[in-house]
C-alpha atoms as a PDB file:
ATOM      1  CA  UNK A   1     -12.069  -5.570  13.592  1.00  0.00           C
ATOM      2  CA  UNK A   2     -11.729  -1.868  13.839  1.00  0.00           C
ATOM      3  CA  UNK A   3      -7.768  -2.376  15.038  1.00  0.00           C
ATOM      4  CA  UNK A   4      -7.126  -4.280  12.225  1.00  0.00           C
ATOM      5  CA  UNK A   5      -8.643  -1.617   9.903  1.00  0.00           C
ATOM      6  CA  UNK A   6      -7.031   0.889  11.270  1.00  0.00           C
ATOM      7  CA  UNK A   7      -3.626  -0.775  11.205  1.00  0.00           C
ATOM      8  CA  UNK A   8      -4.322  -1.533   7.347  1.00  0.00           C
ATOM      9  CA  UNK A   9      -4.853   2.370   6.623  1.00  0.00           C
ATOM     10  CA  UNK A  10      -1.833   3.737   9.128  1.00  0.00           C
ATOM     11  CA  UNK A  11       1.076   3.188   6.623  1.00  0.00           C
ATOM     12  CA  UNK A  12      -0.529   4.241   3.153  1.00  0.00           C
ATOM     13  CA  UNK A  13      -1.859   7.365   5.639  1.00  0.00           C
ATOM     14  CA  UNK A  14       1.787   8.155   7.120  1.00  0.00           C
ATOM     15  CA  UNK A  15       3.223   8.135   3.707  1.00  0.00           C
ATOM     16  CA  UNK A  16       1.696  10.879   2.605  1.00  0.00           C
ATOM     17  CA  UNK A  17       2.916  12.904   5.267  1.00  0.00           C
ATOM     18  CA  UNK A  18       6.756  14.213   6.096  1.00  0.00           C
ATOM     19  CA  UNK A  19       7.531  13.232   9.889  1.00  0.00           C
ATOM     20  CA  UNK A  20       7.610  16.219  10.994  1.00  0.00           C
ATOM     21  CA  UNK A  21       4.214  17.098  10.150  1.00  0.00           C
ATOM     22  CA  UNK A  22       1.681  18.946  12.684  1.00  0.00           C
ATOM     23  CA  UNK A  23      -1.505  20.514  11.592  1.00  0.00           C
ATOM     24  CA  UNK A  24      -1.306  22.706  14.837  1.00  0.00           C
ATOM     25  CA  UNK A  25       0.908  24.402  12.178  1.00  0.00           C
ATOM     26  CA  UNK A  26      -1.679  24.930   9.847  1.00  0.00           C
ATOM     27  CA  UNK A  27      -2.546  22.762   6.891  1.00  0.00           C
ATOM     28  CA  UNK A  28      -0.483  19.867   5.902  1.00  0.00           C
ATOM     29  CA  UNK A  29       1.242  19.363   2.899  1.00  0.00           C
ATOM     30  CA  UNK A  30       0.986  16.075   1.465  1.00  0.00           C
ATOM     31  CA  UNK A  31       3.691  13.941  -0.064  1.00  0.00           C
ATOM     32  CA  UNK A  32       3.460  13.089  -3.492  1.00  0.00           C
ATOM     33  CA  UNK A  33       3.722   9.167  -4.716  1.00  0.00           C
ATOM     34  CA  UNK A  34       4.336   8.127  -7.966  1.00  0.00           C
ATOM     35  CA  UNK A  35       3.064   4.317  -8.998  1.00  0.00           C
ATOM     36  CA  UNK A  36       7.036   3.744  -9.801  1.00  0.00           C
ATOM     37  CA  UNK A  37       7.709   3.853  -5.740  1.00  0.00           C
ATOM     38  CA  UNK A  38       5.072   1.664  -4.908  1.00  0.00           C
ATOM     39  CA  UNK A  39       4.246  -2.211  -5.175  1.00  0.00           C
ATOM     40  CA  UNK A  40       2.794  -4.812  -6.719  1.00  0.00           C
ATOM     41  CA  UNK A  41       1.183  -8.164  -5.462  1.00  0.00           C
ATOM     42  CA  UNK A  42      -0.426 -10.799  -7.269  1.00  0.00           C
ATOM     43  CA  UNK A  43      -3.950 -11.727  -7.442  1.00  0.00           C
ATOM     44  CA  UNK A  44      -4.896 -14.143  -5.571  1.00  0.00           C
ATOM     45  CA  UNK A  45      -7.379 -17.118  -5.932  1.00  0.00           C
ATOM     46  CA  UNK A  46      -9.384 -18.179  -3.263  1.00  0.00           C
ATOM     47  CA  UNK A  47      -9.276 -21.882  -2.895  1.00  0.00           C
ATOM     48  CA  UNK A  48     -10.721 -24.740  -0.307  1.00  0.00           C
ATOM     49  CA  UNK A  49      -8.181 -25.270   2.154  1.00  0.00           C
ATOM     50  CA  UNK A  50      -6.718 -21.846   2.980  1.00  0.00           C
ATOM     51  CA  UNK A  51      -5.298 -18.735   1.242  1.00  0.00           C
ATOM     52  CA  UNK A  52      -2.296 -18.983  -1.495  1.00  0.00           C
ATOM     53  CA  UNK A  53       1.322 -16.818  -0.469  1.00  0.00           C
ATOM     54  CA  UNK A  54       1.206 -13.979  -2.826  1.00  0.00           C
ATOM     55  CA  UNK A  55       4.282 -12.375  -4.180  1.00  0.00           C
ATOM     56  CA  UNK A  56       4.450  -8.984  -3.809  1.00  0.00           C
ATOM     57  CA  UNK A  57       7.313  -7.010  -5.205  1.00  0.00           C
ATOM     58  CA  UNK A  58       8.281  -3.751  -5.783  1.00  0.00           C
ATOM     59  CA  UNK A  59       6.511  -1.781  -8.920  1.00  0.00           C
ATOM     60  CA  UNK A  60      10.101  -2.168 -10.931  1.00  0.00           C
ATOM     61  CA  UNK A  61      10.673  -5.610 -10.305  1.00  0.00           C
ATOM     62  CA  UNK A  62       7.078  -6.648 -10.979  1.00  0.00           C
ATOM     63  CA  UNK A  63       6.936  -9.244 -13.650  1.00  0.00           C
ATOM     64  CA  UNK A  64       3.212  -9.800 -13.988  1.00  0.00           C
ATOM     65  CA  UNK A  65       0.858  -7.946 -16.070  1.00  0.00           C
ATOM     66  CA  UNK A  66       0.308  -4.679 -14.583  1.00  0.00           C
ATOM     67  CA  UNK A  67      -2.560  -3.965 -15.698  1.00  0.00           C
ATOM     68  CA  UNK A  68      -4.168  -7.170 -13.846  1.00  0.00           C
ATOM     69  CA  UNK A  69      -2.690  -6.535 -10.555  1.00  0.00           C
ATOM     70  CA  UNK A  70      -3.620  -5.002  -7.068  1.00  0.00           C
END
């Protein structure tokens, strides 16, 4: 269980910091991200049988109510 949390926080983690990045340098400067360059995904509902495939799209193609979405 721990892998799979820590896999789930490595990518939103890494984006916040340039490549190069190495706080043997001293501090590191993080990135910033607007909510135009991220995404959107549908919420889902939990039903008997297994889990629905949930669209998840970019924030500008997103055609869902934004303010309902994860």
């Amino acid at each position: 269980m721990k892998a799979l949390v820590c896999a789930l926080l490595l990518v939103p983690l890494t984006s916040l910091f340039a490549a190069d990045a190495d706080a043997k340098n001293g501090p590191v400067k993080l990135r910033s991200i607007t909510l135009e360059s991220g995404r959107f995904g549908q919420n889902g509902q939990t039903k008997p049988g297994g889990y629905p495939k949930l669209l998840i799209t970019p924030f500008a193609d997103f055609a869902g109510d934004k303010s309902t979405t994860s």
